[in-house]
PDB file of N, CA and C in Angstrom:
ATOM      1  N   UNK A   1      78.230 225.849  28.616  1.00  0.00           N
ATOM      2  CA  UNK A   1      79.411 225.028  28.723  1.00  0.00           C
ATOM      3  C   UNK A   1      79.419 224.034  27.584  1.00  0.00           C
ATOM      4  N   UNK A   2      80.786 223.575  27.203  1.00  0.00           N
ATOM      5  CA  UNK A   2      80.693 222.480  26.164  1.00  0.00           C
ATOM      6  C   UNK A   2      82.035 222.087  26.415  1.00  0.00           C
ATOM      7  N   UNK A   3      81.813 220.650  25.259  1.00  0.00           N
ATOM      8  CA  UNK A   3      83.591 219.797  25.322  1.00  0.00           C
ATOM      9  C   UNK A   3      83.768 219.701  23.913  1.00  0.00           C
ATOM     10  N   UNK A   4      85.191 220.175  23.724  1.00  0.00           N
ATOM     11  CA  UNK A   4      86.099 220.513  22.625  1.00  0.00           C
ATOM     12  C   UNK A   4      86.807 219.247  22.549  1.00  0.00           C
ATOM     13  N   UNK A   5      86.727 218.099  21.470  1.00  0.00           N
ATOM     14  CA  UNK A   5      87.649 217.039  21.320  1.00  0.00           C
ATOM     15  C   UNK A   5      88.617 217.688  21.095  1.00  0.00           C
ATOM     16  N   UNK A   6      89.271 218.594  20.940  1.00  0.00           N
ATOM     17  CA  UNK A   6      90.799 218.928  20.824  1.00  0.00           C
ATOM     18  C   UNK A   6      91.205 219.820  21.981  1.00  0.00           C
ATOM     19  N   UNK A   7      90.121 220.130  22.494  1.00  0.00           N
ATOM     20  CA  UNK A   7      90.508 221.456  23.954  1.00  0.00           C
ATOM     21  C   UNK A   7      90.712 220.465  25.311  1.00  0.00           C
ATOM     22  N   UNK A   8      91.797 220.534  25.492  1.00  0.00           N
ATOM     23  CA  UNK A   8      91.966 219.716  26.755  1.00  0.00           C
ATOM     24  C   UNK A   8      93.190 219.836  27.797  1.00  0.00           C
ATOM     25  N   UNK A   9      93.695 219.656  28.945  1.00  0.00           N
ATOM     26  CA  UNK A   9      94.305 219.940  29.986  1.00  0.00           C
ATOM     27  C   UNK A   9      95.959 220.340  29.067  1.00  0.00           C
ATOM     28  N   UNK A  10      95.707 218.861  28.069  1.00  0.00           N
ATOM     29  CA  UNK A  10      96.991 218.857  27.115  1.00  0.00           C
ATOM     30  C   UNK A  10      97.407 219.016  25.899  1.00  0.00           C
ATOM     31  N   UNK A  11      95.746 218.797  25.541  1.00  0.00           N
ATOM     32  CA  UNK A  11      95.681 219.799  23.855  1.00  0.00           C
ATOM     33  C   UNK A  11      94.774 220.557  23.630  1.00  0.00           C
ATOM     34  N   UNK A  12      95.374 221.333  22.789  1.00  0.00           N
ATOM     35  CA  UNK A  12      94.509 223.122  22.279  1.00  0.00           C
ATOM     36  C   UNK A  12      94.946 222.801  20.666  1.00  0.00           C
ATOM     37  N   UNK A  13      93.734 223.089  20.050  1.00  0.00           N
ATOM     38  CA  UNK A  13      93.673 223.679  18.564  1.00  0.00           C
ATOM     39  C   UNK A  13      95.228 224.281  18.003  1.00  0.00           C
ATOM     40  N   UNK A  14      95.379 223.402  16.622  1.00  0.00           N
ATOM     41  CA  UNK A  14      96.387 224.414  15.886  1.00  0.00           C
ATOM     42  C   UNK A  14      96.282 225.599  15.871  1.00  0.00           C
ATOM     43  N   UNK A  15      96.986 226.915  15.632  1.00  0.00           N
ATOM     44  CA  UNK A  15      97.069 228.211  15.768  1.00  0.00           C
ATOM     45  C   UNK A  15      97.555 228.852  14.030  1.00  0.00           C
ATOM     46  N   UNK A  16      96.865 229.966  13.804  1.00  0.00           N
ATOM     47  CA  UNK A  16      97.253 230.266  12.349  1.00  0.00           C
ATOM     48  C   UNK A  16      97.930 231.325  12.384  1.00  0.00           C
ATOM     49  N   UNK A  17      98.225 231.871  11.270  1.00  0.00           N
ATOM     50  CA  UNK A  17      99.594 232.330  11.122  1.00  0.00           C
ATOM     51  C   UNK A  17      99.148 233.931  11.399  1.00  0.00           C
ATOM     52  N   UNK A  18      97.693 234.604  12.076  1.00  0.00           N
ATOM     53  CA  UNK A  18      97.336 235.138  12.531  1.00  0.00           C
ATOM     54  C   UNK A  18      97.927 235.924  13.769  1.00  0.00           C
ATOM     55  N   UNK A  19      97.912 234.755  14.399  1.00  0.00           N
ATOM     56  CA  UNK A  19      98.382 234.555  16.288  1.00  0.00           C
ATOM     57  C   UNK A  19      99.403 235.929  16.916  1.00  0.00           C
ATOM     58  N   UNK A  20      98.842 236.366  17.313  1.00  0.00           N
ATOM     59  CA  UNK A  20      99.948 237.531  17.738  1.00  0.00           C
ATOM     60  C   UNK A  20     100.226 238.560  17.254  1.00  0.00           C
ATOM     61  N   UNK A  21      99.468 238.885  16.042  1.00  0.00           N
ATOM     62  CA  UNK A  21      99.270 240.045  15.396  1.00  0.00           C
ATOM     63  C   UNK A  21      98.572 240.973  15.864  1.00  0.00           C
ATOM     64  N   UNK A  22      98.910 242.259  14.962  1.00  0.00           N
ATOM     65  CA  UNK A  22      98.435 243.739  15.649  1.00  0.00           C
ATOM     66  C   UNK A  22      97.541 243.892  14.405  1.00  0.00           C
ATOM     67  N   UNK A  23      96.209 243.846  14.984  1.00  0.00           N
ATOM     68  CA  UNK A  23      95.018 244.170  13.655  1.00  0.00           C
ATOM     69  C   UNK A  23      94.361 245.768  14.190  1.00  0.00           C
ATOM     70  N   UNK A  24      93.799 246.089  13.131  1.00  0.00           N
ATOM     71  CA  UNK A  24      92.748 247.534  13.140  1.00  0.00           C
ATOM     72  C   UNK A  24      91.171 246.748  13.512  1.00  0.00           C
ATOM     73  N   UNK A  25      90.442 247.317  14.180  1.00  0.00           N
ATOM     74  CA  UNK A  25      89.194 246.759  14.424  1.00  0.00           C
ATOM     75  C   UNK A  25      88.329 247.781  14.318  1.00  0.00           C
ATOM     76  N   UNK A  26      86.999 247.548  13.731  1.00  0.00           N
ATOM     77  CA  UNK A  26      85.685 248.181  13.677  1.00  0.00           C
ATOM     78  C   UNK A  26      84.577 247.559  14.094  1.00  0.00           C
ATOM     79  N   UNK A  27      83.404 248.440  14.010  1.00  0.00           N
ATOM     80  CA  UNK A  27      82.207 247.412  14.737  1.00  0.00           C
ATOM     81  C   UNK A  27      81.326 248.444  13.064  1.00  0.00           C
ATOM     82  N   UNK A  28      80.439 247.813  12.714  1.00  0.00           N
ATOM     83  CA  UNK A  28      79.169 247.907  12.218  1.00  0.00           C
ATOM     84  C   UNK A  28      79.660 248.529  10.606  1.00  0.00           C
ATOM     85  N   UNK A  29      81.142 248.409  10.570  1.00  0.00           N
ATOM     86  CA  UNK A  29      81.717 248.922   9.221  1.00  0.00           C
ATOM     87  C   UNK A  29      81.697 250.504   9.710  1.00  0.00           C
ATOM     88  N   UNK A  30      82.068 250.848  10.979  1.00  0.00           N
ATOM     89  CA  UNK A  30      82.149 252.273  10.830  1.00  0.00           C
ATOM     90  C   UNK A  30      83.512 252.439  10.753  1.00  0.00           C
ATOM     91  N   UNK A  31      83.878 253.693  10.784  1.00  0.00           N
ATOM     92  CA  UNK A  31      84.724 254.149  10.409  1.00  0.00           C
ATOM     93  C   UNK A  31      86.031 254.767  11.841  1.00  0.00           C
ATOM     94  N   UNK A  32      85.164 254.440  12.998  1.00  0.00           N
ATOM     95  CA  UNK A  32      86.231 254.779  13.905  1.00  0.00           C
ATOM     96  C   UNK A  32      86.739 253.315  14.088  1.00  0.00           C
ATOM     97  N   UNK A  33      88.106 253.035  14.658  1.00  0.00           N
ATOM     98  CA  UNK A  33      88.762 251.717  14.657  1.00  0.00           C
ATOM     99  C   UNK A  33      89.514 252.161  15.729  1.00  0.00           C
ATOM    100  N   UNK A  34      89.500 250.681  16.383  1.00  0.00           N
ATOM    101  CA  UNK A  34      90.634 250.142  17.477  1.00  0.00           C
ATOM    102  C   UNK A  34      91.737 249.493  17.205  1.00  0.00           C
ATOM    103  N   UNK A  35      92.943 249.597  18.331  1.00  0.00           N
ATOM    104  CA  UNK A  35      93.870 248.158  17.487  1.00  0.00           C
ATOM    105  C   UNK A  35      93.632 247.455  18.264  1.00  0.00           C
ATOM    106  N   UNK A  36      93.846 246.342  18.134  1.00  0.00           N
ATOM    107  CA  UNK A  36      94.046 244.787  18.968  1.00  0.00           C
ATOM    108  C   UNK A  36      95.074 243.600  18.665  1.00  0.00           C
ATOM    109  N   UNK A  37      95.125 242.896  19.390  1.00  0.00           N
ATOM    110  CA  UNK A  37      95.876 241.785  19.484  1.00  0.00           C
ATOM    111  C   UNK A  37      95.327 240.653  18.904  1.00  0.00           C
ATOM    112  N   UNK A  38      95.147 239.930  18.227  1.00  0.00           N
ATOM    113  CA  UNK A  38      95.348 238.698  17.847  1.00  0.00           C
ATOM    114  C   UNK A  38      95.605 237.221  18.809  1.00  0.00           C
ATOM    115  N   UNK A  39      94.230 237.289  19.764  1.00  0.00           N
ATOM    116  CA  UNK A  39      95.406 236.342  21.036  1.00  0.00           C
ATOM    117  C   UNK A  39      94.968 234.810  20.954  1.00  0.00           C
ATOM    118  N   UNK A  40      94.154 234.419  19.905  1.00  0.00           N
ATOM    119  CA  UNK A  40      93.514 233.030  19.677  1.00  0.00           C
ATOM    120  C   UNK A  40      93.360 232.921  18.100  1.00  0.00           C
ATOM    121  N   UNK A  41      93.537 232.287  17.087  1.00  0.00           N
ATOM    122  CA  UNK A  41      93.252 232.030  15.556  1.00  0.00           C
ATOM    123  C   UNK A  41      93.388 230.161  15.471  1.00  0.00           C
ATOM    124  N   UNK A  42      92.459 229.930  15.895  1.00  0.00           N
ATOM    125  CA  UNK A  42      92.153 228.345  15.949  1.00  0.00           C
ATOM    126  C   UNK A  42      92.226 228.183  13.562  1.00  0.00           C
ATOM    127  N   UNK A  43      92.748 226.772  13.925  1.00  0.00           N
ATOM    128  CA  UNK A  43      92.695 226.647  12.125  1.00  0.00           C
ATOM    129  C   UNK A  43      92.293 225.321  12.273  1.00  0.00           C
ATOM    130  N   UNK A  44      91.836 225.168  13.400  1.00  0.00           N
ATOM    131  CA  UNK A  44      91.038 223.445  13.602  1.00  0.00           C
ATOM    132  C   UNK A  44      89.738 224.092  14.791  1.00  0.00           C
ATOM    133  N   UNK A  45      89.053 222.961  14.376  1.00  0.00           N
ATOM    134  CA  UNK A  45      88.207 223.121  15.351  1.00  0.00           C
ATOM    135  C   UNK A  45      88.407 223.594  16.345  1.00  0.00           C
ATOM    136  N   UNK A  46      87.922 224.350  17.472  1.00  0.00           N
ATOM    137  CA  UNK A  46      86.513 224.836  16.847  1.00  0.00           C
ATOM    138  C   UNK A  46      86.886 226.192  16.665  1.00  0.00           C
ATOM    139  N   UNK A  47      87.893 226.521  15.744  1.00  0.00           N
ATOM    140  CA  UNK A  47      88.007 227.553  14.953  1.00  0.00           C
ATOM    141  C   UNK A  47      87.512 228.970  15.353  1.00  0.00           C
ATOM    142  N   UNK A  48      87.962 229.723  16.493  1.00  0.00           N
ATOM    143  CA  UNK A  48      87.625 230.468  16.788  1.00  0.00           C
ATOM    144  C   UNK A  48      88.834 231.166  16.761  1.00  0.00           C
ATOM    145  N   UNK A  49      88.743 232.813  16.749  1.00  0.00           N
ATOM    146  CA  UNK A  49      89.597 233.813  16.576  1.00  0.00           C
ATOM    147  C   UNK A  49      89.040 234.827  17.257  1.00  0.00           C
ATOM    148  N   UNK A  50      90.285 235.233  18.601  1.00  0.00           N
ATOM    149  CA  UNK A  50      89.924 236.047  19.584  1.00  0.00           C
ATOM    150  C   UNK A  50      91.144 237.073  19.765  1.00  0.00           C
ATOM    151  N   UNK A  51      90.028 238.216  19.712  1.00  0.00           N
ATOM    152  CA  UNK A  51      91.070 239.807  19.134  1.00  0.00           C
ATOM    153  C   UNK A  51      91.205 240.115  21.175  1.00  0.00           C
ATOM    154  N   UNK A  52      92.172 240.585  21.619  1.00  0.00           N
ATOM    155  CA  UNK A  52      92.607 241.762  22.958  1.00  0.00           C
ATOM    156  C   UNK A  52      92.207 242.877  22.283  1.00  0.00           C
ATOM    157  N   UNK A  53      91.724 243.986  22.547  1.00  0.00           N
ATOM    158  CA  UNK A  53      91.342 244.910  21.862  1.00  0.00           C
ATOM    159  C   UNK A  53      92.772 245.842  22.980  1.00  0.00           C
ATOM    160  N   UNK A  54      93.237 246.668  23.064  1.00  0.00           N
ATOM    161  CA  UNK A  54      93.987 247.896  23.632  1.00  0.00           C
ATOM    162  C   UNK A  54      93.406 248.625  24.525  1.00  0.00           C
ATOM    163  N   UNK A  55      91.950 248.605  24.734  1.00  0.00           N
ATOM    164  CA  UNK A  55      90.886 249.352  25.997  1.00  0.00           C
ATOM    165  C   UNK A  55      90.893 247.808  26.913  1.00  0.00           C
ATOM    166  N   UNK A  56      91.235 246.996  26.561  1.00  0.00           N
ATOM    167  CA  UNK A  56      91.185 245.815  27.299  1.00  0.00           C
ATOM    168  C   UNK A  56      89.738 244.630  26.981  1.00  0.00           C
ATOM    169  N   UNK A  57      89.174 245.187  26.291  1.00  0.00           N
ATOM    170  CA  UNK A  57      88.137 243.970  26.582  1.00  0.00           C
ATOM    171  C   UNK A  57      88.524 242.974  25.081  1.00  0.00           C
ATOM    172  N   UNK A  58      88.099 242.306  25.169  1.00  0.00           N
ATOM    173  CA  UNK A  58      88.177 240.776  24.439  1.00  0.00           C
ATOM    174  C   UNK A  58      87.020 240.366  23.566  1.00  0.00           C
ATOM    175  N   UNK A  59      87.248 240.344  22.483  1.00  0.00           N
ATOM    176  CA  UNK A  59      86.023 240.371  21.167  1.00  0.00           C
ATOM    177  C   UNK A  59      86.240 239.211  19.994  1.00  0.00           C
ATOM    178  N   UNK A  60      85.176 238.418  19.761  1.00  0.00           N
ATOM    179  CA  UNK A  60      85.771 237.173  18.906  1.00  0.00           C
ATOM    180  C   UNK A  60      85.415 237.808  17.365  1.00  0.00           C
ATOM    181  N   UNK A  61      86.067 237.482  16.100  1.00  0.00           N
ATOM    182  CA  UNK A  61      86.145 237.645  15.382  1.00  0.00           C
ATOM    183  C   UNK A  61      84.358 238.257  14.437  1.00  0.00           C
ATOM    184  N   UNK A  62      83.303 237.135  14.884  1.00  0.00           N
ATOM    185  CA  UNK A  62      82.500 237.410  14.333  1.00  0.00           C
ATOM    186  C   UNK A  62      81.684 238.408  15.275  1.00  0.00           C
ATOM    187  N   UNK A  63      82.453 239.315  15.685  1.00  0.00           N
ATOM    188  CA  UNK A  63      81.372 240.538  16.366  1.00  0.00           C
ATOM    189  C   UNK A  63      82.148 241.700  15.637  1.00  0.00           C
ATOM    190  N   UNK A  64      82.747 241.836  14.620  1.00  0.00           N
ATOM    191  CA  UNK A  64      83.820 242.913  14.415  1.00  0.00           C
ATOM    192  C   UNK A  64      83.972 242.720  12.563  1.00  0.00           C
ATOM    193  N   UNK A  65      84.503 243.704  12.708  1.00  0.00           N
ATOM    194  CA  UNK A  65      85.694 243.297  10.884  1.00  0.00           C
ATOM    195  C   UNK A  65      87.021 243.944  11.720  1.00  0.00           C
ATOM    196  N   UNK A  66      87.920 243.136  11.136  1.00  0.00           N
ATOM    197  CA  UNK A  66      89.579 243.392  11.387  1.00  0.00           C
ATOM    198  C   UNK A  66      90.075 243.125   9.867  1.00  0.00           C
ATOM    199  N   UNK A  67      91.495 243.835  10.359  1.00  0.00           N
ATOM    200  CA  UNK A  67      92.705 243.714   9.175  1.00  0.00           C
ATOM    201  C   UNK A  67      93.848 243.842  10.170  1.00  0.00           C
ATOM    202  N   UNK A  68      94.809 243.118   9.691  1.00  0.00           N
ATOM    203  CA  UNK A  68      96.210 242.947   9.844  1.00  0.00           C
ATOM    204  C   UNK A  68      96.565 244.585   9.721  1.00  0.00           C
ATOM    205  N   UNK A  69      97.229 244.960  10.598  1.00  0.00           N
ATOM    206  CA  UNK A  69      97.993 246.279  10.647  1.00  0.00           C
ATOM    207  C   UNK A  69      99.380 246.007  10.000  1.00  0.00           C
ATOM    208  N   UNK A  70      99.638 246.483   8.926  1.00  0.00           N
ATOM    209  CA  UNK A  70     100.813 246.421   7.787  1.00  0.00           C
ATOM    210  C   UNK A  70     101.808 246.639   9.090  1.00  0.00           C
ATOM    211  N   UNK A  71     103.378 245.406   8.625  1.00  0.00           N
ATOM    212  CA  UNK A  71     104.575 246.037   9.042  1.00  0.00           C
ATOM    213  C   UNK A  71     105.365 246.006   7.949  1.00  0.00           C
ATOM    214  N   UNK A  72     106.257 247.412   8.036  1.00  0.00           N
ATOM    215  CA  UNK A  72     106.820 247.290   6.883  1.00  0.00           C
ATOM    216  C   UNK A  72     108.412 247.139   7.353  1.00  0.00           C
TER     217      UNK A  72
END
């Protein structure tokens, strides 16, 4: 457990321009990939970025490599 000076009943971290995007995901640089969601991109403390993956489970940025899935 911990306390977030900005995480609170009434404030949450700025959000980056990330937020809500559809990324490609890998684990270990292989070559099979998931998509996911984009459902947290903190740009303030404490800066965390949390992917929805599409099988459902929930993975923070530094367990993975992602990219933005191009819209054209």
């Amino acid at each position: 457990m911990g306390v977030q000076e900005n995480v609170d009943y009434n404030k949450f971290p700025k959000q980056g321009e990330f937020l809500g995007r559809s990324v490609r995901v890998t684990f270990h640089y292989n070559s099979h990939t998931i998509t996911g969601t984009i459902i947290r991109n903190d740009i303030e403390s404490p800066n965390l970025t949390i992917i929805q993956l599409t099988d459902g489970r929930t993975i923070l940025d530094s367990e993975c490599q992602y990219q933005p899935v191009r819209v054209d």
